[in-house]
PDB file of N, CA and C in Angstrom:
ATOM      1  N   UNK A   1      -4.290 -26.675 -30.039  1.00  0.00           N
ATOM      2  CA  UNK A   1      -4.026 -25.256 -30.111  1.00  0.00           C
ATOM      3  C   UNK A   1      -5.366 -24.513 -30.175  1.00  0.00           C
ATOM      4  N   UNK A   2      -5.802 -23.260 -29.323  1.00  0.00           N
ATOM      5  CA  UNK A   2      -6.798 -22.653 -29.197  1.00  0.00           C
ATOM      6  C   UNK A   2      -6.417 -21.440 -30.123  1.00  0.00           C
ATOM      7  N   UNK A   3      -7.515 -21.299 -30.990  1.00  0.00           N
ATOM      8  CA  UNK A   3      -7.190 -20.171 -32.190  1.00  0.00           C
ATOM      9  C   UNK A   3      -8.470 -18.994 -31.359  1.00  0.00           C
ATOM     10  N   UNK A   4      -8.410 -17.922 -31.283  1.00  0.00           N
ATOM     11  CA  UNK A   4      -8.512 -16.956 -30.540  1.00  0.00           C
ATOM     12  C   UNK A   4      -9.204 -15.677 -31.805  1.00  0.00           C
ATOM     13  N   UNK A   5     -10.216 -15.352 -31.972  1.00  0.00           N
ATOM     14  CA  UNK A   5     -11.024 -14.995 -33.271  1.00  0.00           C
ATOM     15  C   UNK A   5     -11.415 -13.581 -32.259  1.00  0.00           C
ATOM     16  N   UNK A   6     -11.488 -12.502 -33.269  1.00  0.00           N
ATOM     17  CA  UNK A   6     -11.540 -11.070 -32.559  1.00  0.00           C
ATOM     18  C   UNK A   6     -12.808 -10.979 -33.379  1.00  0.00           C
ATOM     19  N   UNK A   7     -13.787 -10.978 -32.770  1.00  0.00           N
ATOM     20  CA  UNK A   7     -15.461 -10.388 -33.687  1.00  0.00           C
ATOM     21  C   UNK A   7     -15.267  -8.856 -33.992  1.00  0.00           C
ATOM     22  N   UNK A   8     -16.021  -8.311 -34.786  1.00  0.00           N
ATOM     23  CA  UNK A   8     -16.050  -6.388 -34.478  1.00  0.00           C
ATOM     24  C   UNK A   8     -16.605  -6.112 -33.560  1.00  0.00           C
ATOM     25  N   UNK A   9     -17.712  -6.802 -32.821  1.00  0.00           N
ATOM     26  CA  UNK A   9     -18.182  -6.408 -30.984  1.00  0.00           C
ATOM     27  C   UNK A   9     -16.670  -6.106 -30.610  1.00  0.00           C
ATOM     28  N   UNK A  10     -16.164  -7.386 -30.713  1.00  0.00           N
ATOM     29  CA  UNK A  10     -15.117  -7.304 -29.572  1.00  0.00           C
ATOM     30  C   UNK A  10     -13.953  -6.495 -29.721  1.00  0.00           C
ATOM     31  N   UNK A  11     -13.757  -6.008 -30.933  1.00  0.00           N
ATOM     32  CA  UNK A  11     -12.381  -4.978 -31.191  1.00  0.00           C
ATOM     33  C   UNK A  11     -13.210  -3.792 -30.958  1.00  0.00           C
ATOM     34  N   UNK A  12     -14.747  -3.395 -31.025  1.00  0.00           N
ATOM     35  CA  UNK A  12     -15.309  -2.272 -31.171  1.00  0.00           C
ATOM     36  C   UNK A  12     -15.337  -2.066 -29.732  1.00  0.00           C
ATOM     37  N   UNK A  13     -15.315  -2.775 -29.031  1.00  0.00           N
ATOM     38  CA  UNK A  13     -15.355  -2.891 -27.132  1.00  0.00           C
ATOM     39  C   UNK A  13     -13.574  -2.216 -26.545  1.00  0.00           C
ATOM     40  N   UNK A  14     -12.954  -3.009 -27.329  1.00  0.00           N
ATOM     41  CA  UNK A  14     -11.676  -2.733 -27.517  1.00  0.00           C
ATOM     42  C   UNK A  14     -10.574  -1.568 -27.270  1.00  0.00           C
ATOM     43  N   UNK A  15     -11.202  -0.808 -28.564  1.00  0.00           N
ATOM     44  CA  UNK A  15     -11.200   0.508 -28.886  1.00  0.00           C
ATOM     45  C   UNK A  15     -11.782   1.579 -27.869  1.00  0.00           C
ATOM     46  N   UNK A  16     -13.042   1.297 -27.835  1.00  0.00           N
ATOM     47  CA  UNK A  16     -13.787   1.994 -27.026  1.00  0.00           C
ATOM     48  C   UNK A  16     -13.040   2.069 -25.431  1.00  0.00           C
ATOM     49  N   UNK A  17     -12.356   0.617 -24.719  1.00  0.00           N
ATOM     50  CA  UNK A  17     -11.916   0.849 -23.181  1.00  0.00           C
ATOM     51  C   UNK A  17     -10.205   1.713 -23.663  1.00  0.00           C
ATOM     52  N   UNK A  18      -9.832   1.639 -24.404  1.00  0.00           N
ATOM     53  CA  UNK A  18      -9.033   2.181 -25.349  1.00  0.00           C
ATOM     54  C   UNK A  18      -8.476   3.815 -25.043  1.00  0.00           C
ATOM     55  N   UNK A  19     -10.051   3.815 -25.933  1.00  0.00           N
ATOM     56  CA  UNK A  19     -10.257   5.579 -26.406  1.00  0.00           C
ATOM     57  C   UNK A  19     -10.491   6.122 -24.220  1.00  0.00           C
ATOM     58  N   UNK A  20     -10.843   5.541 -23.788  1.00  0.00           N
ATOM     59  CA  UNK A  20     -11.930   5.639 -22.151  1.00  0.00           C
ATOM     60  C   UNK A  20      -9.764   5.650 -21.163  1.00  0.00           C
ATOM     61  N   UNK A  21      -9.334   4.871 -21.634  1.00  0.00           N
ATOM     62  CA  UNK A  21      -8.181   5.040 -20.772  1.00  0.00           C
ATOM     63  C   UNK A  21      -6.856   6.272 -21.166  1.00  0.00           C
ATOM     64  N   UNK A  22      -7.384   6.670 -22.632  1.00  0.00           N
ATOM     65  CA  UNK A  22      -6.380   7.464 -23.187  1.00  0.00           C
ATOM     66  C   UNK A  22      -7.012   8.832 -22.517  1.00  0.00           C
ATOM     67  N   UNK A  23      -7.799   9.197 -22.744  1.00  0.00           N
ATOM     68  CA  UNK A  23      -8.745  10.373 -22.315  1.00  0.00           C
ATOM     69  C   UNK A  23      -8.419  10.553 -20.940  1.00  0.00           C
ATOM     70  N   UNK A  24      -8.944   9.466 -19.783  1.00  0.00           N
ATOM     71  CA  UNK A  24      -8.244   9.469 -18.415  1.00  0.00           C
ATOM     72  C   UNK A  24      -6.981  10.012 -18.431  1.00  0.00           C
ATOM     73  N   UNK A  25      -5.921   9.497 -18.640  1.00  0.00           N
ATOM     74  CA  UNK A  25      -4.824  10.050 -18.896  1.00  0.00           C
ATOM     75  C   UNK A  25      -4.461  11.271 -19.771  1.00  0.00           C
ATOM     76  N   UNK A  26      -5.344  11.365 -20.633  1.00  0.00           N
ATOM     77  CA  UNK A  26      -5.028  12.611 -21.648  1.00  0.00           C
ATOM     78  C   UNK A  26      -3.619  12.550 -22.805  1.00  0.00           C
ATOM     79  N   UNK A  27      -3.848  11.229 -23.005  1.00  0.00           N
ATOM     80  CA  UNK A  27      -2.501  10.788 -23.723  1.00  0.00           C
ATOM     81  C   UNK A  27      -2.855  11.287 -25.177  1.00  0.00           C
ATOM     82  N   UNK A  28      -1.653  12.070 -25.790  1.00  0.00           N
ATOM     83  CA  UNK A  28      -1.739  12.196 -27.519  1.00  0.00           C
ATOM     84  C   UNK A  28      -1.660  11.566 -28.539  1.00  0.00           C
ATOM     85  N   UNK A  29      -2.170  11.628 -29.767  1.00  0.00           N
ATOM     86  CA  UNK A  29      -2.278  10.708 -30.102  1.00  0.00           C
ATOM     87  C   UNK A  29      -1.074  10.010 -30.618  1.00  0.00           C
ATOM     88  N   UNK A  30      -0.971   8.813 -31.157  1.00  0.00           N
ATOM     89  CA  UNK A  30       0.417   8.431 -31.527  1.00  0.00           C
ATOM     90  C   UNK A  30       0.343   9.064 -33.135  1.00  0.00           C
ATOM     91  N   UNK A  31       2.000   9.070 -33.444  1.00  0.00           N
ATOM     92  CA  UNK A  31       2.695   9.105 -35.056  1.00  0.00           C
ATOM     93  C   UNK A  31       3.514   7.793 -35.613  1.00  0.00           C
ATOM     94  N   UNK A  32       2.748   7.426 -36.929  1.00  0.00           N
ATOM     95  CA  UNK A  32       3.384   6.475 -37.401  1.00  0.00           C
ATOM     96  C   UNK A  32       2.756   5.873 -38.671  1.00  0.00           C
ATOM     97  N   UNK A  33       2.717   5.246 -38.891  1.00  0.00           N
ATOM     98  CA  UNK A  33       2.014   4.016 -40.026  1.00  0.00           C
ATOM     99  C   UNK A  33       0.748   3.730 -39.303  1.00  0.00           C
ATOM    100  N   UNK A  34      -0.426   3.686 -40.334  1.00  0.00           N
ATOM    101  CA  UNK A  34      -1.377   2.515 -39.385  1.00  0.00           C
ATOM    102  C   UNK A  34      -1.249   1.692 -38.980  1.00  0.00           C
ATOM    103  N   UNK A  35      -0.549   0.500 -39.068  1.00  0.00           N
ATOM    104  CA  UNK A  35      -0.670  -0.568 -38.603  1.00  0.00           C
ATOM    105  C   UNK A  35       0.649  -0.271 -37.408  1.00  0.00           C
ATOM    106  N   UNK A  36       1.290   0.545 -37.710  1.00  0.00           N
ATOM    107  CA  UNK A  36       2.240   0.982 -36.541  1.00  0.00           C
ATOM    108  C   UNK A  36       1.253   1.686 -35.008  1.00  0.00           C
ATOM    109  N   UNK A  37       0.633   2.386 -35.154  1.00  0.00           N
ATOM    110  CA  UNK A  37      -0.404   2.634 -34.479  1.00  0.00           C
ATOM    111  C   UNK A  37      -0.989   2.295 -33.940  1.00  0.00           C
ATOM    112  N   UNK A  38      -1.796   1.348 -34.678  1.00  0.00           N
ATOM    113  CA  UNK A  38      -2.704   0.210 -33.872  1.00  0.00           C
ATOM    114  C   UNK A  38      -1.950  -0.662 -32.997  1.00  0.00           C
ATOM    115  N   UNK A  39      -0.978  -1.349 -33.200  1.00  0.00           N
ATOM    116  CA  UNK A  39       0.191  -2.274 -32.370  1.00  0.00           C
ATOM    117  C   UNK A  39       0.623  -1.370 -31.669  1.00  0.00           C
ATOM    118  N   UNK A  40       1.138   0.050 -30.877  1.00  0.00           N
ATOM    119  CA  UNK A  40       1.809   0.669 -30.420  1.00  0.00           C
ATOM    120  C   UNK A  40       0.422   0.783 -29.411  1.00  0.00           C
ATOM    121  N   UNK A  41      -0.450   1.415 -29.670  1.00  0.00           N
ATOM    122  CA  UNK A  41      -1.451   1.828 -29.385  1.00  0.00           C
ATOM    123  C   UNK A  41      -2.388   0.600 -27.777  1.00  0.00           C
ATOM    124  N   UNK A  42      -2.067  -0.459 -28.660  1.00  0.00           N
ATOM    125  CA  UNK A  42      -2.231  -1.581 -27.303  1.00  0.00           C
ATOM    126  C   UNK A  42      -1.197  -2.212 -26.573  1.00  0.00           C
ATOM    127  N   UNK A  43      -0.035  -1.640 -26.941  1.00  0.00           N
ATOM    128  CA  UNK A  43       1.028  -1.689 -26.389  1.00  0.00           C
ATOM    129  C   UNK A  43       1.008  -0.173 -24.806  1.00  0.00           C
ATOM    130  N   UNK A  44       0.594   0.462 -25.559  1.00  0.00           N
ATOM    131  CA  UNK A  44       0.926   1.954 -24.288  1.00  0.00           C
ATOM    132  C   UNK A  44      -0.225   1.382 -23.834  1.00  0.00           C
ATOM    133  N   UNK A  45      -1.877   0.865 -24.036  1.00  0.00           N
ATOM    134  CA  UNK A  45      -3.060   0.677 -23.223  1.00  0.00           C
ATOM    135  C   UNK A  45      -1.923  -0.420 -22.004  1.00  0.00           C
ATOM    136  N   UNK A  46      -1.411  -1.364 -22.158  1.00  0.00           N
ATOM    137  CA  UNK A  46      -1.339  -2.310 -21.453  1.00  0.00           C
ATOM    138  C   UNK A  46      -0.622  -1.688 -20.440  1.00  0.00           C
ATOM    139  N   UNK A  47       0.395  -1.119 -20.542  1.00  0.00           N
ATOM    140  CA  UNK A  47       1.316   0.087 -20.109  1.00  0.00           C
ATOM    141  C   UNK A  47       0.499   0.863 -18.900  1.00  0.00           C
ATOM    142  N   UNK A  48      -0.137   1.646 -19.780  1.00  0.00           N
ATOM    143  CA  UNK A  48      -1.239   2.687 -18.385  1.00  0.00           C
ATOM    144  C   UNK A  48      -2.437   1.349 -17.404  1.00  0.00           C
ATOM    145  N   UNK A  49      -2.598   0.296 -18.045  1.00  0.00           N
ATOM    146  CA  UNK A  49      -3.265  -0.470 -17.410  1.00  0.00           C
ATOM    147  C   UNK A  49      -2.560  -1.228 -15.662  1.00  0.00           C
ATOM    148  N   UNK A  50      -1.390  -1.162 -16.378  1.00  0.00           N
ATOM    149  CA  UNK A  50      -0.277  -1.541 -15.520  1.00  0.00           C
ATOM    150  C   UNK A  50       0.056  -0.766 -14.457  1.00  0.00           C
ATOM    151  N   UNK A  51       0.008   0.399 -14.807  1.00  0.00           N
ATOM    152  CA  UNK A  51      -0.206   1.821 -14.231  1.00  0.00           C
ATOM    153  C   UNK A  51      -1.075   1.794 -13.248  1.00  0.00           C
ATOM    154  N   UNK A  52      -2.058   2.218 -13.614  1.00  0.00           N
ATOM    155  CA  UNK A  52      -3.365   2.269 -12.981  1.00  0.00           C
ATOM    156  C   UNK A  52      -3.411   1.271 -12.137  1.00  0.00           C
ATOM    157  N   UNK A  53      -3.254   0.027 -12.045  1.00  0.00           N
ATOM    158  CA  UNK A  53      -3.557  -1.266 -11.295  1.00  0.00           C
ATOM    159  C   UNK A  53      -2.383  -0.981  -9.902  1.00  0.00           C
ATOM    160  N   UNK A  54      -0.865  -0.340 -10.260  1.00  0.00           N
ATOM    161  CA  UNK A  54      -0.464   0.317  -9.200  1.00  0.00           C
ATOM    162  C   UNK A  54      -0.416   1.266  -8.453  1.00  0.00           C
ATOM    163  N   UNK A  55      -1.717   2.088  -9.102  1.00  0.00           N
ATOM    164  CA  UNK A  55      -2.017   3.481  -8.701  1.00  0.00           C
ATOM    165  C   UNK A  55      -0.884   4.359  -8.571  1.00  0.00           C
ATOM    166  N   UNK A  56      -0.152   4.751  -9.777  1.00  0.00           N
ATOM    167  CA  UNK A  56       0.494   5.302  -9.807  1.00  0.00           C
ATOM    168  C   UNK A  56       0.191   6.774 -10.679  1.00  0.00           C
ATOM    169  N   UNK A  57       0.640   7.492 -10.132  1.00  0.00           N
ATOM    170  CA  UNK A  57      -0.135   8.954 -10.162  1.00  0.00           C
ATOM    171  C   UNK A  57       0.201   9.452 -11.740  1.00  0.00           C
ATOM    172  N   UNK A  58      -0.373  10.773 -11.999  1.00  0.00           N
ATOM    173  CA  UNK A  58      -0.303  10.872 -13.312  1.00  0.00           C
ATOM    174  C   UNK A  58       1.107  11.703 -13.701  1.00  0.00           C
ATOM    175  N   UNK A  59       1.941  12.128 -11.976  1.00  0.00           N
ATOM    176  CA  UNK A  59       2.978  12.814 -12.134  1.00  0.00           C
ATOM    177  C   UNK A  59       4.175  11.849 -12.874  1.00  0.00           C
ATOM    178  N   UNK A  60       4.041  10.999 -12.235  1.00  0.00           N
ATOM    179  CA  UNK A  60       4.866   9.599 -12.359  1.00  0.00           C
ATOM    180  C   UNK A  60       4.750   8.979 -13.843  1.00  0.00           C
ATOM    181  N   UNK A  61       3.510   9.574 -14.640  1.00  0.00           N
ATOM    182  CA  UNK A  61       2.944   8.958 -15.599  1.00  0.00           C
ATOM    183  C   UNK A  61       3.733  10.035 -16.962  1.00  0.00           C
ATOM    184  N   UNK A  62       4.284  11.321 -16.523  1.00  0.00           N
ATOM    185  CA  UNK A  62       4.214  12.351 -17.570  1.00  0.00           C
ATOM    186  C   UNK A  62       5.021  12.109 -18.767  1.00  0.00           C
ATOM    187  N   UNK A  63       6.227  11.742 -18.217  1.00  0.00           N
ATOM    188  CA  UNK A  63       7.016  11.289 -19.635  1.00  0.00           C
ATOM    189  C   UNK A  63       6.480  10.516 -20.688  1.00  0.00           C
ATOM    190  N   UNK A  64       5.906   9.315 -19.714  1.00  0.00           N
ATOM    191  CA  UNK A  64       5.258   8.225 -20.612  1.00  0.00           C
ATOM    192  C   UNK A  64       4.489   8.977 -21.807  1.00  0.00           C
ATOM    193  N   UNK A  65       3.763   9.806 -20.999  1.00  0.00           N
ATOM    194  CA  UNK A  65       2.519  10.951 -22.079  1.00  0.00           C
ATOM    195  C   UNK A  65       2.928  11.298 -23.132  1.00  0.00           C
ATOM    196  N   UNK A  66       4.316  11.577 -22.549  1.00  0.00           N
ATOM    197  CA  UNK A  66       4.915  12.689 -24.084  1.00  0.00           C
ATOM    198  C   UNK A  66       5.118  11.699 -25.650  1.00  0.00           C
ATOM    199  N   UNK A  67       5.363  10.168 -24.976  1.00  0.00           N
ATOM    200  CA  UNK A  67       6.043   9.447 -25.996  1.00  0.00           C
ATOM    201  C   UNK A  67       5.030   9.225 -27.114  1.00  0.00           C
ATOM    202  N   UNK A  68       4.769   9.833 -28.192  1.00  0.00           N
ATOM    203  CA  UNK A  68       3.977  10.191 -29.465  1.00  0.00           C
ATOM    204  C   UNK A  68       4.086   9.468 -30.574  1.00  0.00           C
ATOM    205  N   UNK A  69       5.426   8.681 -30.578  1.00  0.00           N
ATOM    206  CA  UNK A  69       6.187   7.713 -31.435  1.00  0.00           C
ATOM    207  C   UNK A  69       5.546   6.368 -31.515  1.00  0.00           C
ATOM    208  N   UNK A  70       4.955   6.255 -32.527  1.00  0.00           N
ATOM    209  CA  UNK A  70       4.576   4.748 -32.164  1.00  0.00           C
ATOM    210  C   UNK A  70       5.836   3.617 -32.402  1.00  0.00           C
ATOM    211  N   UNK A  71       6.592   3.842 -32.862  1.00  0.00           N
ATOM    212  CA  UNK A  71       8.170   3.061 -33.200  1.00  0.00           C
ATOM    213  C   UNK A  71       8.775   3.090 -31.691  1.00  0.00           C
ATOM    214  N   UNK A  72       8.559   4.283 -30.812  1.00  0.00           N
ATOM    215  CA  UNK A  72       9.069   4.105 -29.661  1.00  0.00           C
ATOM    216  C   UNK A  72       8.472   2.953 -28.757  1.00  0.00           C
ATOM    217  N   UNK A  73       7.600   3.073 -28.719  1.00  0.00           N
ATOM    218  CA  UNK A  73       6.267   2.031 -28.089  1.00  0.00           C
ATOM    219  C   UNK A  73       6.754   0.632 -28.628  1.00  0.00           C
ATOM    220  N   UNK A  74       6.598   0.738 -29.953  1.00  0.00           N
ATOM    221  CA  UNK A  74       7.071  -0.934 -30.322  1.00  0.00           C
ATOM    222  C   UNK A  74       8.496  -1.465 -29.862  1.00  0.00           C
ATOM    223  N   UNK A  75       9.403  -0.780 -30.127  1.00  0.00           N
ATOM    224  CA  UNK A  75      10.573  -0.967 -29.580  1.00  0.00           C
ATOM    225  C   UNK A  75      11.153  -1.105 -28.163  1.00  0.00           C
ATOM    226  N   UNK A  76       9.608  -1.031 -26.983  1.00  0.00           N
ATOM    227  CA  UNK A  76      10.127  -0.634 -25.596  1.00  0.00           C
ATOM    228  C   UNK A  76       9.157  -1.908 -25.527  1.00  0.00           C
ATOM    229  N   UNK A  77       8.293  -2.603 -26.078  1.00  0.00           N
ATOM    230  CA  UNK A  77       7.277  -3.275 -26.117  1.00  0.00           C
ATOM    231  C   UNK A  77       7.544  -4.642 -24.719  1.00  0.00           C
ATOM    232  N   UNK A  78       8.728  -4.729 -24.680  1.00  0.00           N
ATOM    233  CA  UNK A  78       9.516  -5.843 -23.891  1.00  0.00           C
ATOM    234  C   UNK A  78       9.713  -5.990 -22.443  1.00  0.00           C
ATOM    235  N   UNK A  79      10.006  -4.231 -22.207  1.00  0.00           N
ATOM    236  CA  UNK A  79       9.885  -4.255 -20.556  1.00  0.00           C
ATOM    237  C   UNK A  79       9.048  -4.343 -19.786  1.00  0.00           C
ATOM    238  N   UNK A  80       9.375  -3.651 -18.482  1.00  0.00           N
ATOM    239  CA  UNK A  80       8.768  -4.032 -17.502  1.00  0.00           C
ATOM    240  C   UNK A  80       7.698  -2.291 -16.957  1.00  0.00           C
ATOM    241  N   UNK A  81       7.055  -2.281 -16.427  1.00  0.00           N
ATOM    242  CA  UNK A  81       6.756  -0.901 -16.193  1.00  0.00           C
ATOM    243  C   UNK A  81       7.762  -0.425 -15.782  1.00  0.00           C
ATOM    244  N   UNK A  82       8.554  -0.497 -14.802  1.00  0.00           N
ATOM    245  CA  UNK A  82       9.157   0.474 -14.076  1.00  0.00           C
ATOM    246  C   UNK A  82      10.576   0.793 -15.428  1.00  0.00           C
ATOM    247  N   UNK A  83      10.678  -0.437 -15.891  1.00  0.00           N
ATOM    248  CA  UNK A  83      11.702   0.285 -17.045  1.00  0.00           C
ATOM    249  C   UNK A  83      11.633   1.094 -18.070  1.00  0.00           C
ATOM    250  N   UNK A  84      10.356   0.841 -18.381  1.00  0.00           N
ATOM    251  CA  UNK A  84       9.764   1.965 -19.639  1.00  0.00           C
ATOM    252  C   UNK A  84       9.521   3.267 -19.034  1.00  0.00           C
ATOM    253  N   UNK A  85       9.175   3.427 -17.669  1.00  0.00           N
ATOM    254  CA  UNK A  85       8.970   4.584 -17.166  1.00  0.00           C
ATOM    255  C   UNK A  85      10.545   5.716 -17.132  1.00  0.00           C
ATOM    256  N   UNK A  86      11.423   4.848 -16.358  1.00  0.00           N
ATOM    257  CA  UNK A  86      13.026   5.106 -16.402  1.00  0.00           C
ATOM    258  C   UNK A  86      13.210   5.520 -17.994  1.00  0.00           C
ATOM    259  N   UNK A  87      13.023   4.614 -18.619  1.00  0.00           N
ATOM    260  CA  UNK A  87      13.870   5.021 -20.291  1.00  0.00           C
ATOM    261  C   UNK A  87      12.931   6.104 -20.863  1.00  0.00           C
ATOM    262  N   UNK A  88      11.413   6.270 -20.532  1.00  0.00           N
ATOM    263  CA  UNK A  88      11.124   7.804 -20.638  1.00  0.00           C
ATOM    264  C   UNK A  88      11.621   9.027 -20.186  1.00  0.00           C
ATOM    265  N   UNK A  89      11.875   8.918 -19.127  1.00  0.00           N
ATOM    266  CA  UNK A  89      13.001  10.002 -18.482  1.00  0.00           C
ATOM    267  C   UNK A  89      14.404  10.380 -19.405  1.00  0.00           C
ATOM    268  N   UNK A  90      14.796   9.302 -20.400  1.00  0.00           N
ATOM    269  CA  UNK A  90      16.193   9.629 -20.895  1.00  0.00           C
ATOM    270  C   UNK A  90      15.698  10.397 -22.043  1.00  0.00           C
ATOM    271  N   UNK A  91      16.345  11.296 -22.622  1.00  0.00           N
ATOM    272  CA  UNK A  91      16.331  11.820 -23.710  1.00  0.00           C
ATOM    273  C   UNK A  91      17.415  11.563 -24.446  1.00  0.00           C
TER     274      UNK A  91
END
């Protein structure tokens, strides 16, 4: 079993492509618990990463934006892009 050790370089690198993809997008910040936050938080990065890699525009992106909830994020944590995008659309 390979045990997988996060240095502070490497969470400080982290953060930083993080803070660099939220800004691109102009995403707000999340609401929740800290530690709700932080887990939600690399949950939506992977999300817009996913995004981005299909060049998908920021119109396509807007709902996603709005979602502020970090409980929402954890709870959607499972799908697929195109489904999290869809279940942003529902209110």
């Amino acid at each position: 079993m390979v045990k997988i050790v996060h240095s502070k370089e490497m969470e400080d690198y982290l953060n930083n492509l993080a803070s660099e993809i939220e800004s691109h997008y102009n995403i707000p910040d999340l609401k929740g618990s800290v530690a709700q936050i932080k887990w939600a938080r690399d949950i939506r990065i992977r999300f817009f990463n996913q995004a981005y890699d299909k060049d998908l525009t920021l119109v396509s992106l807007g709902p996603l934006q709005e979602k502020t909830s970090a409980a929402w994020w954890i709870n959607n944590k499972d799908l697929t892009l195109e489904q999290i995008i869809e279940k942003s659309l529902q209110h």
